[in-house]
Protein backbone atom coordinates (compact mmCIF):
# COMPACT_ATOMS: atom_id res chain seq x y z
CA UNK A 1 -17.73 2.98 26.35
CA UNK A 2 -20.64 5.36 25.83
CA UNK A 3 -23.51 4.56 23.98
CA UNK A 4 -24.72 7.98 23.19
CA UNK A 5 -28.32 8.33 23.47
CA UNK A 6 -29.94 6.71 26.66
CA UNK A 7 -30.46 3.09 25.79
CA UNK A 8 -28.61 -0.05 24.60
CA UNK A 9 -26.89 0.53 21.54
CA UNK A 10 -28.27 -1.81 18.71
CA UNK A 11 -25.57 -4.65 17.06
CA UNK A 12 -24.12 -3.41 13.66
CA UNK A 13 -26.99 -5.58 11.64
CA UNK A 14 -29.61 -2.93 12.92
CA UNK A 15 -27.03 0.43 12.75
CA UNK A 16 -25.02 -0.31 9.06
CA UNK A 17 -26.60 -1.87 5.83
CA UNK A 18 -25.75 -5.69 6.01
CA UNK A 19 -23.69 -5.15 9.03
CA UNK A 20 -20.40 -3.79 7.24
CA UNK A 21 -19.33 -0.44 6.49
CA UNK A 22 -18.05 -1.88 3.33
CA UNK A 23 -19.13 -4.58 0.51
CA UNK A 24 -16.19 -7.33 2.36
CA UNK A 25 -17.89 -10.41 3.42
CA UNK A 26 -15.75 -12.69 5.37
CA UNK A 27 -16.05 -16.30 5.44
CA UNK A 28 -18.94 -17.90 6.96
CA UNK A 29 -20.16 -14.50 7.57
CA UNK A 30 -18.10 -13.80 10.38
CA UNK A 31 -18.65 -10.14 11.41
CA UNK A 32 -15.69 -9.19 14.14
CA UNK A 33 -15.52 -5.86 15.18
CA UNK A 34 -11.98 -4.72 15.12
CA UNK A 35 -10.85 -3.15 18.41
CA UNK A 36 -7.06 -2.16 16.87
CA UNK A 37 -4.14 -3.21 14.49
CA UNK A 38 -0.39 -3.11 15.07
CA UNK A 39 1.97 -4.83 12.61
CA UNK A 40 0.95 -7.53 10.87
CA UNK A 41 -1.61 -8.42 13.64
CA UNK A 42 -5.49 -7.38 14.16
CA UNK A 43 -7.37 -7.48 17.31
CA UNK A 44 -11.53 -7.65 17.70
CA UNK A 45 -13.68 -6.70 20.28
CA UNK A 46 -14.27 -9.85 21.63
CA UNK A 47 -10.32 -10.45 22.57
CA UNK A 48 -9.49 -12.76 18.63
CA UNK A 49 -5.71 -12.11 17.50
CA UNK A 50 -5.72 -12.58 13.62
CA UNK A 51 -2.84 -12.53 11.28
CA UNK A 52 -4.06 -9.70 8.61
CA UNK A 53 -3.76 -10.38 4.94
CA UNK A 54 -6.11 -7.50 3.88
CA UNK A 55 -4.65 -4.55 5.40
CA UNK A 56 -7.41 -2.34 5.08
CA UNK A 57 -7.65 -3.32 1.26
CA UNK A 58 -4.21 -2.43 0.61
CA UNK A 59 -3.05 1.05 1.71
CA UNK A 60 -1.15 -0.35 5.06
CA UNK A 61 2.00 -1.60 2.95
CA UNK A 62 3.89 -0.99 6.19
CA UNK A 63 1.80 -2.72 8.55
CA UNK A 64 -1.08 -1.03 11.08
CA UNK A 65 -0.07 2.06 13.04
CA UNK A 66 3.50 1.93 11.60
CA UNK A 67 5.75 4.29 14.16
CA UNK A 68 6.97 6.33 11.60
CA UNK A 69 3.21 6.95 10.14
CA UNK A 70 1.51 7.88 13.00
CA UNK A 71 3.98 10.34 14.09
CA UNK A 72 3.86 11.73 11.00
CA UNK A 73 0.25 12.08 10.99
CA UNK A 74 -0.08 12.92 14.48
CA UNK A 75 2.57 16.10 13.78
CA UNK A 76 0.27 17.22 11.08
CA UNK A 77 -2.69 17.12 12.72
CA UNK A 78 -1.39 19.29 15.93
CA UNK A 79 -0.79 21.97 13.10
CA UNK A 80 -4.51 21.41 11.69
CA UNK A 81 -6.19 18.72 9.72
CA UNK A 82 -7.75 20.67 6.73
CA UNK A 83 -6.86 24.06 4.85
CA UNK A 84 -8.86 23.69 2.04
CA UNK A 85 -5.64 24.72 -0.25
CA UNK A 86 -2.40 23.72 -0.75
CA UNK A 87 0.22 22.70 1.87
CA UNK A 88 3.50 21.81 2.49
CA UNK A 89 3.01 17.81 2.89
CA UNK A 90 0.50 18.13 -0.36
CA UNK A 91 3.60 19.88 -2.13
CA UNK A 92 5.85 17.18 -0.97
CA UNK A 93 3.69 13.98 -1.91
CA UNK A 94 2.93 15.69 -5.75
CA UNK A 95 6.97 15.93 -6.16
CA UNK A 96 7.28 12.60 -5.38
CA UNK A 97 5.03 10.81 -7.18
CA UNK A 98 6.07 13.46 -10.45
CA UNK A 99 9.19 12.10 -10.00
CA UNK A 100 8.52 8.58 -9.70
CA UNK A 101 5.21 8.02 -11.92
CA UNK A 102 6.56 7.51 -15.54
CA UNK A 103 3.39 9.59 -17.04
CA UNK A 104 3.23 12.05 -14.45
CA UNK A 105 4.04 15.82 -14.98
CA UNK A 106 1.32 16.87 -12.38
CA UNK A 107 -0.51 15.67 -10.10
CA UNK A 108 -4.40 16.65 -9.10
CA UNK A 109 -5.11 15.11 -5.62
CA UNK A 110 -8.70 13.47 -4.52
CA UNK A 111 -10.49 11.76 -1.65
CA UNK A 112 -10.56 8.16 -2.83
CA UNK A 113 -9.50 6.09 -5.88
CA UNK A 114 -13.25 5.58 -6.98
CA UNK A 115 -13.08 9.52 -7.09
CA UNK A 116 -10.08 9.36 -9.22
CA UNK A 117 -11.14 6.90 -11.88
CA UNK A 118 -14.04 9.12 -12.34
CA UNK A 119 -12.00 12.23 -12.62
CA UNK A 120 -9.76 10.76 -15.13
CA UNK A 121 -12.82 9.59 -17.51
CA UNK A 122 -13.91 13.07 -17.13
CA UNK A 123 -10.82 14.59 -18.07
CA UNK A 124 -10.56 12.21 -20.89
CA UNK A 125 -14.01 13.30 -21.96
CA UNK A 126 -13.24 16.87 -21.74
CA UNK A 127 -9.54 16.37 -23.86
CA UNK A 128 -11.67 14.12 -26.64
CA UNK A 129 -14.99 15.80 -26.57
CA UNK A 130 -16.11 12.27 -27.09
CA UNK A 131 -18.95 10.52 -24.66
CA UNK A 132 -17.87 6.79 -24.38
CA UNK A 133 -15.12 5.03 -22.23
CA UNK A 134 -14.15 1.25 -22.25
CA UNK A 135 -13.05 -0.98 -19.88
CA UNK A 136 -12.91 -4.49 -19.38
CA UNK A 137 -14.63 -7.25 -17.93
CA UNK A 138 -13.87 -8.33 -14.29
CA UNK A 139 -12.05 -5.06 -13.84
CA UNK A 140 -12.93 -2.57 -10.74
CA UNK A 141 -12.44 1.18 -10.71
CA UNK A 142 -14.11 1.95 -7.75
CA UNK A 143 -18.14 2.34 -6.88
CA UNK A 144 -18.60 5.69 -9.50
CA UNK A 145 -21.66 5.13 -11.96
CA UNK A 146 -19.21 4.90 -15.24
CA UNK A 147 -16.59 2.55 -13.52
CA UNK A 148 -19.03 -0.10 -11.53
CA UNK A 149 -20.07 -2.22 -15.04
CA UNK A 150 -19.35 -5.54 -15.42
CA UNK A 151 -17.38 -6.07 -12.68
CA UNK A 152 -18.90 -9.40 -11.64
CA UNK A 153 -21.47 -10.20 -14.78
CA UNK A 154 -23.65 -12.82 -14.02
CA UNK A 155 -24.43 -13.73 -18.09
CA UNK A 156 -23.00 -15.12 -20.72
CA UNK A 157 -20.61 -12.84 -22.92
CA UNK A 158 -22.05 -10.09 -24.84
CA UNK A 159 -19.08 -7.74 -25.63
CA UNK A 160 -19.45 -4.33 -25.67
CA UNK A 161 -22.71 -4.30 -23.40
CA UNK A 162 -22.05 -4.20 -20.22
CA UNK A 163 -23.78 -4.85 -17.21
CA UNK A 164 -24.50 -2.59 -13.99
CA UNK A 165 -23.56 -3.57 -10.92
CA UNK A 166 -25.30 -1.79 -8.77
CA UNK A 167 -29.19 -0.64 -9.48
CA UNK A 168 -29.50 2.98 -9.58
CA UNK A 169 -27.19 3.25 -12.44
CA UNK A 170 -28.86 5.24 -15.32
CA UNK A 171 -29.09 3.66 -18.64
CA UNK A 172 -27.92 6.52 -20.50
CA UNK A 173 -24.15 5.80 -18.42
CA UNK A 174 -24.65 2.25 -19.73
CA UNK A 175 -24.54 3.76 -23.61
CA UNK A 176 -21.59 5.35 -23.25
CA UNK A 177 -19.67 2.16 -21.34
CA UNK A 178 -18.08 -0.71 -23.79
CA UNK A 179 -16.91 -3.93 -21.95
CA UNK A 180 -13.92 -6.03 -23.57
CA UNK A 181 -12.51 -8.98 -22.32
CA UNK A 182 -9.00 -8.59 -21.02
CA UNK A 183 -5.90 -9.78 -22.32
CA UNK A 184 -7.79 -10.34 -25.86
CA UNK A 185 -6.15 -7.37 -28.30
CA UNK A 186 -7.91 -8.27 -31.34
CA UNK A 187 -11.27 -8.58 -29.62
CA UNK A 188 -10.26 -4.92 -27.79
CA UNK A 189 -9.19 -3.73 -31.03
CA UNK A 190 -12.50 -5.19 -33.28
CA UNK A 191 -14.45 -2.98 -30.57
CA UNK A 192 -11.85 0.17 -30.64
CA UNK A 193 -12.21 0.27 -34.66
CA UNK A 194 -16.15 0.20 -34.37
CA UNK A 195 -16.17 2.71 -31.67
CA UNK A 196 -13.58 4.94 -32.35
CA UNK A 197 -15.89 8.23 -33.27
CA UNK A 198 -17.34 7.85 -29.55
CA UNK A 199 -14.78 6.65 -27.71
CA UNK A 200 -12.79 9.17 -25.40
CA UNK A 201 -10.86 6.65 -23.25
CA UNK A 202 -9.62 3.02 -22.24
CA UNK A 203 -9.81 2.14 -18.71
CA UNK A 204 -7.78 -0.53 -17.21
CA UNK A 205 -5.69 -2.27 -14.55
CA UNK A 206 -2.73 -2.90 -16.08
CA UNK A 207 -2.37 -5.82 -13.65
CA UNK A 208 -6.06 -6.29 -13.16
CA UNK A 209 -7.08 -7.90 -9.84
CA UNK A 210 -4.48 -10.96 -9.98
CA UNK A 211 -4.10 -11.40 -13.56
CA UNK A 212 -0.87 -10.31 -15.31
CA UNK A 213 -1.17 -9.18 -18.83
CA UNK A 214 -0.16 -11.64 -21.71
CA UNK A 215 3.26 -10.44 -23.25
CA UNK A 216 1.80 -7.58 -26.09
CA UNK A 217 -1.17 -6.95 -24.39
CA UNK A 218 -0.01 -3.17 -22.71
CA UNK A 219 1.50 -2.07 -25.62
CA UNK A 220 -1.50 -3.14 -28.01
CA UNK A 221 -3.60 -1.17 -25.78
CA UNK A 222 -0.96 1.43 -25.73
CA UNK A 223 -0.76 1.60 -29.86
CA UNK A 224 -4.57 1.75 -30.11
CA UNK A 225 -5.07 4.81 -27.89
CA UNK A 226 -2.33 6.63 -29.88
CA UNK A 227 -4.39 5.57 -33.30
CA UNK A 228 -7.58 6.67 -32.66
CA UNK A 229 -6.64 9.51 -29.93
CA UNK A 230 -7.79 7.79 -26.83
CA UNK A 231 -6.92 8.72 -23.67
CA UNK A 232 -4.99 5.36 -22.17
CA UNK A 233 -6.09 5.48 -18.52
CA UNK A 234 -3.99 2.83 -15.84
CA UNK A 235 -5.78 2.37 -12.70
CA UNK A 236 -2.92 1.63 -10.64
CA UNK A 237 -4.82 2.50 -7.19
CA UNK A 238 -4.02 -1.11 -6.33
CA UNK A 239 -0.15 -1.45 -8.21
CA UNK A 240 0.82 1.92 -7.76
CA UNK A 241 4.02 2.27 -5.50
CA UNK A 242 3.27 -1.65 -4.71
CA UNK A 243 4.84 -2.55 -7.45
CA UNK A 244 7.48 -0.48 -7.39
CA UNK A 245 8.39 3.91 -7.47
CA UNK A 246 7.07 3.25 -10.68
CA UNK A 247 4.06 1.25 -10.46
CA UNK A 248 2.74 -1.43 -13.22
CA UNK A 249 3.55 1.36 -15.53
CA UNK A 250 7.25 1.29 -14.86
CA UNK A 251 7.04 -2.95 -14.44
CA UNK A 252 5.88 -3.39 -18.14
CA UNK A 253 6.94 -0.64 -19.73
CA UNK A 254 4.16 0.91 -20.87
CA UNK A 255 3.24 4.49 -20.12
CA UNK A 256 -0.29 5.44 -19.84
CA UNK A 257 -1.79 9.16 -20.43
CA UNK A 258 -3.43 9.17 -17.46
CA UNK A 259 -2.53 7.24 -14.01
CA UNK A 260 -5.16 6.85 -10.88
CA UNK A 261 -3.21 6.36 -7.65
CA UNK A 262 -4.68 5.48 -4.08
CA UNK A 263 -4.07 3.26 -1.34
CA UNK A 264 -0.69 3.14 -0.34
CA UNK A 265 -0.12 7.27 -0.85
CA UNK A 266 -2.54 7.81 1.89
CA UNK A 267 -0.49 5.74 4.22
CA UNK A 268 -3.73 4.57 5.66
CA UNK A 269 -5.59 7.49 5.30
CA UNK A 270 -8.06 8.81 2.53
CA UNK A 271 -6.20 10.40 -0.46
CA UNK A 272 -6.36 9.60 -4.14
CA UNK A 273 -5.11 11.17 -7.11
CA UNK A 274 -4.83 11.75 -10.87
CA UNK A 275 -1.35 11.68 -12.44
CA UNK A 276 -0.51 12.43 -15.92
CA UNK A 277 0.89 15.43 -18.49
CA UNK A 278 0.34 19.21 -17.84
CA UNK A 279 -1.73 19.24 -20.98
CA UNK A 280 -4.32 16.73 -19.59
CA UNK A 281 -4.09 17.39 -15.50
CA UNK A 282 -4.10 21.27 -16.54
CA UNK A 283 -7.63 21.03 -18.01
CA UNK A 284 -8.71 21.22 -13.80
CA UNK A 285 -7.19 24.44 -13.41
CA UNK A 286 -9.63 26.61 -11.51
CA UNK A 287 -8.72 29.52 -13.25
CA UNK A 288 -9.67 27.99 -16.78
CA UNK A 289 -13.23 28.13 -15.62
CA UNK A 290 -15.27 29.37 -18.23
CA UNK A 291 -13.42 27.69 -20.83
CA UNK A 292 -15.12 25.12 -23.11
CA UNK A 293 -13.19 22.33 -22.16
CA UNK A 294 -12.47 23.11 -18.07
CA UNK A 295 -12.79 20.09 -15.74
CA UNK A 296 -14.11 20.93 -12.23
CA UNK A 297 -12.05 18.56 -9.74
CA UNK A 298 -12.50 19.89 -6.46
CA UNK A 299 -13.27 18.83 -2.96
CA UNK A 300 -13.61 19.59 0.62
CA UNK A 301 -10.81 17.39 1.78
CA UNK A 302 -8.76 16.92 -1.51
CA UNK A 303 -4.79 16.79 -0.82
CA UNK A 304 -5.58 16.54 3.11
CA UNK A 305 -2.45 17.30 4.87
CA UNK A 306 -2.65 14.41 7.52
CA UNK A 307 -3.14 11.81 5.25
CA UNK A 308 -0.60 13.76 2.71
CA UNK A 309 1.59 13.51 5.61
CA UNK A 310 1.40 9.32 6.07
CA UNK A 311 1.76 9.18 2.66
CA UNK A 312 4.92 10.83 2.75
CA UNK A 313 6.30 8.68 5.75
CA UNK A 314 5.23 5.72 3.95
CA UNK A 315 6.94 6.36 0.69
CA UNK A 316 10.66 7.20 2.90
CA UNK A 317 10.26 3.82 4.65
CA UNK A 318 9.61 1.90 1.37
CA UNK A 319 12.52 4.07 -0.54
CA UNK A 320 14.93 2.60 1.70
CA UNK A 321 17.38 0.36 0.58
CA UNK A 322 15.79 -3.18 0.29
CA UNK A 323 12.12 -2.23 1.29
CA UNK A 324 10.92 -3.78 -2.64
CA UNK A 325 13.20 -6.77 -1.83
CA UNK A 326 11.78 -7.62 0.87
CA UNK A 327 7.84 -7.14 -0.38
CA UNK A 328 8.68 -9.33 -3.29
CA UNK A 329 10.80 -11.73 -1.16
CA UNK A 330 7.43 -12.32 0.92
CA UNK A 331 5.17 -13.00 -1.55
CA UNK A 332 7.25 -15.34 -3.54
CA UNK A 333 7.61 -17.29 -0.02
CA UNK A 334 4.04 -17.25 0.74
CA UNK A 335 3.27 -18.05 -3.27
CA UNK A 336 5.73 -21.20 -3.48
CA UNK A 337 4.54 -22.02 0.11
CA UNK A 338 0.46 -22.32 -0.91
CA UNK A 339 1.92 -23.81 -4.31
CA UNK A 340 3.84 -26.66 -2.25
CA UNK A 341 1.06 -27.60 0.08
CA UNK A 342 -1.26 -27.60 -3.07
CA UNK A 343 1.05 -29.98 -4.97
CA UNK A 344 0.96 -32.41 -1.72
CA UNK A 345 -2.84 -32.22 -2.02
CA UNK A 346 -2.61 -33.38 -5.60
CA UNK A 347 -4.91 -30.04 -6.18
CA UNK A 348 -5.47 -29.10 -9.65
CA UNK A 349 -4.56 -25.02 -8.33
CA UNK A 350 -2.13 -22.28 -9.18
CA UNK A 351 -1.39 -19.19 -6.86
CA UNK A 352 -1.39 -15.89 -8.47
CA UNK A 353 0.01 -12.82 -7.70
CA UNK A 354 3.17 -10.12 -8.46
CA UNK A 355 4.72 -8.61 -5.24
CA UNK A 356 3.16 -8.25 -2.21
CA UNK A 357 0.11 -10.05 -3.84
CA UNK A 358 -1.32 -13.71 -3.49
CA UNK A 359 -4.08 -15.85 -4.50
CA UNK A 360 -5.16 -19.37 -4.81
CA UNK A 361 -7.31 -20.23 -8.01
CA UNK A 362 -8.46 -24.04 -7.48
CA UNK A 363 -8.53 -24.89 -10.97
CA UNK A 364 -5.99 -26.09 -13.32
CA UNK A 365 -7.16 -23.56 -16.17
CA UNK A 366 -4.99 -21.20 -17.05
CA UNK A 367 -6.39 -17.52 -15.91
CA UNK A 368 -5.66 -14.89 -18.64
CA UNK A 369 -9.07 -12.84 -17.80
CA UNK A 370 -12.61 -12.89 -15.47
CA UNK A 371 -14.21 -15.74 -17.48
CA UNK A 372 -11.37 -18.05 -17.30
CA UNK A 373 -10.97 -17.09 -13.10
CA UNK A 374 -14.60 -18.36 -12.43
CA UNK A 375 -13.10 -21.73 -12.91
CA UNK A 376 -11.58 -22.18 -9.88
CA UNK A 377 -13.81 -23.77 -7.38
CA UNK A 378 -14.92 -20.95 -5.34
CA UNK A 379 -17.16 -23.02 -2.62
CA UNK A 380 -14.12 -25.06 -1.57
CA UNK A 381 -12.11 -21.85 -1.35
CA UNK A 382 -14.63 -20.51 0.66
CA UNK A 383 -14.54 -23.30 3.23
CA UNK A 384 -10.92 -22.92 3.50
CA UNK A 385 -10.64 -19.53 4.09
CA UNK A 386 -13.37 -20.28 6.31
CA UNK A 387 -11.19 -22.41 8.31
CA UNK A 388 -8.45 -20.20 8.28
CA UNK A 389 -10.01 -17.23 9.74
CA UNK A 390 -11.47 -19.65 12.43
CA UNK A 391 -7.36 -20.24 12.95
CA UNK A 392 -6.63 -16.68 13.40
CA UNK A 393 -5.93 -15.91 9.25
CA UNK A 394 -8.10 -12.95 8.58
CA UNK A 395 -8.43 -13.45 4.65
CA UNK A 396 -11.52 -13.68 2.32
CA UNK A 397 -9.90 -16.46 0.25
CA UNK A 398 -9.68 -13.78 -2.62
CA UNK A 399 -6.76 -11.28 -3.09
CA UNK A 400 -4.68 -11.24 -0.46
CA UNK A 401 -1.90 -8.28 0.22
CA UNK A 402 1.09 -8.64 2.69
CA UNK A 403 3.29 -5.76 4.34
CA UNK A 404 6.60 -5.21 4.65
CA UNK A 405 6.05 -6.35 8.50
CA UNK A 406 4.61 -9.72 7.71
CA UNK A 407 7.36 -11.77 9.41
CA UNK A 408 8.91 -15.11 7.54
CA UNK A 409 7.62 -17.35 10.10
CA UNK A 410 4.27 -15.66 9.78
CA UNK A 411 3.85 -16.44 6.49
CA UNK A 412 4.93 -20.07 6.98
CA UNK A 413 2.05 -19.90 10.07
CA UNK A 414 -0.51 -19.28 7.25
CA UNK A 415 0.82 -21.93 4.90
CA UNK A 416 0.78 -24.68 7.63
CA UNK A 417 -2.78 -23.64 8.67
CA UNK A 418 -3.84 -23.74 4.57
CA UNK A 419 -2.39 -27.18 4.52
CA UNK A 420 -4.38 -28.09 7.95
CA UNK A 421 -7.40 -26.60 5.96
CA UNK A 422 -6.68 -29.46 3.05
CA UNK A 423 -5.94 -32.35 5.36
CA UNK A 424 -9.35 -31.15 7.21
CA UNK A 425 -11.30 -31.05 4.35
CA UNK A 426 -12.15 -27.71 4.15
């Protein structure tokens, strides 16, 4: 392996902020460096076999290096790997998702979902001419300046102040951001009605980390963006073609102006995008430049091919027959599985999740929103995901996200080793 300069390459403490490329921590601060993935499997430097259940995050629905997406990719790239304008896998991932998305007449394509959450609040902006957006608490759009607030606040309550999560954030973003507690309509709506002259947009996950919506919720949301002309923005960077074609959007029957997609259109690689009617998307058009309410979304690598092109693989290999099935089908078995071995612990726990989606909450609250999730007894969850990455389970004990490779008997690996975790005392 070369090393570059002359001289002994430094460890990745001295070379990358913390170590990480990334904000992940893994249990017990365990910092492998990943040699490859196939499958359902991972492989570090040091020779460690782990059964993945974060799959990059979530875009590698179909497993690492899936056949059918890396010679898809691979194809592209021997006819180039950026134009700078339009091309024919582009073309063919915008039908798609226009045909599948519920809200989505056209499609504007981006780098990364955090660059589509912001391009949506600026579109909203522009369609509104109004300054303020809100979101709510616990909810995460990505690392832009408008999107990273109260993600994690570390205070009591103080609806609609929120706070940054990051320093560097100017306070004048922090004026126009209004915080709400999820899956609470009247408190959204008390906040909406006070707001309304300033408000341009709601932001939300319609599914927002691992917490469904309470029945009403959606369409509350839904009926106060059509009263006081919001822009209704789903991020469904995380649901969108997890859930189904459709996304949440198509799940709970709500359709949202505006849609962010990510992750699992990339097949892997970086691509984003902004869904929605011609009458909102259309305010990007280059040519309307000049025009008072023109929104610049541009980018060197926007609507790469190559990653255009795994997204487009990915999408035939989960439109075949039984590909949902099956992604549902495994995380009911791992869900009921961690429930079981919970139940045999006497536990007070529940295991959340819709899909392809798990968690374990050790607490016997209800979770309807971020407050009520704090409940759950993080430090023991930490030493058992602790123990199961030691076991070859490479999870964070937060969301985890399973692939249409993840094999039965895997999943019943994991479930043995959570109940060895228990009996251990993790």
């Amino acid at each position: 392996m070369s090393t570059g300069a002359a001289g002994q390459r430094p460890g990745a403490e001295a070379l990358l902020p913390g170590g990480s490329v990334t904000a992940l921590r893994l249990p017990g601060g365990a910092r492998p460096v990943i040699a490859r993935g196939s499958g359902s499997h991972l492989w570090d430097t040091a020779g460690h076999e782990y059964l993945d259940y974060l799959l990059g995050s979530g875009p590698l629905i179909l497993g690492h290096a899936h056949p059918e997406v890396t010679e898809a990719a691979a194809r592209q790239a021997a006819l180039g790997t950026a134009y700078y304008t339009i091309s024919e896998p582009v073309l063919e991932l915008a039908w798609r998702i226009v045909q599948q998305v519920p809200c989505a007449q056209m499609v504007q394509f981006c780098g990364s979902g955090m660059e589509a959450t912001f391009y949506a609040l600026r579109i909203a902006r522009a369609a509104t001419g109004r300054p303020a957006v809100l979101k709510f608490e616990g909810g995460f759009h990505g690392a832009n300046d408008y999107a990273l607030m109260s993600l994690g606040p570390s205070g009591p309550p103080d609806y609609p102040r929120p706070e940054p999560d990051s320093a560097g954030i100017p306070p004048a973003v922090c004026r126009d951001v209004l915080v709400a507690p999820y899956n609470d309509l009247d408190a959204v709506a008390a906040i909406v009605r006070e707001h309304a002259a300033r408000l341009a947009a709601i932001l939300v996950e319609p599914y927002q980390r691992v917490i469904e919506p309470v029945p009403g919720f959606l369409p509350g949301l839904r009926r106060l963006a059509d009263e006081h002309g919001l822009v209704l923005i789903f991020d469904e960077v995380v649901t969108g073609f997890r859930f189904g074609p459709g996304g949440a959007q198509q799940r709970y029957g709500v359709t949202p102006d505006l849609a962010c997609l990510g992750k699992v259109i990339g097949g892997g690689y970086p691509l984003a995008a902004v869904a929605g009617p011609a009458g909102l998307i259309g305010l990007a058009d280059a040519s309307r430049r000049g025009q008072a309410d023109y929104v610049y979304m541009s980018g060197t690598l926007n609507g790469n091919p190559v990653a255009a092109a795994a997204g487009n693989a990915t999408l035939d290999v989960l439109g075949r027959p039984g590909s949902y099935q099956r992604l549902f089908a495994a995380g009911e078995r791992m869900r009921a599985g961690l429930a079981a071995v919970l139940r045999s612990a006497g536990l007070p726990a529940q295991v959340l999740g819709v899909g392809p989606l798990f968690q374990v909450v050790l607490s016997g609250m209800p979770v309807r929103d971020y407050r009520s999730l704090q409940y759950g007894d993080q430090a023991r969850m930490r030493g058992i995901a602790q123990h199961l990455l030691a076991k070859g389970h490479f999870l964070t004990g937060q969301k985890g996200y399973l692939s249409l490779v993840h094999t039965d008997a895997e999943i019943d690996a994991t479930v043995g080793a959570f109940g060895e975790a228990l009996v251990a005392g993790a």
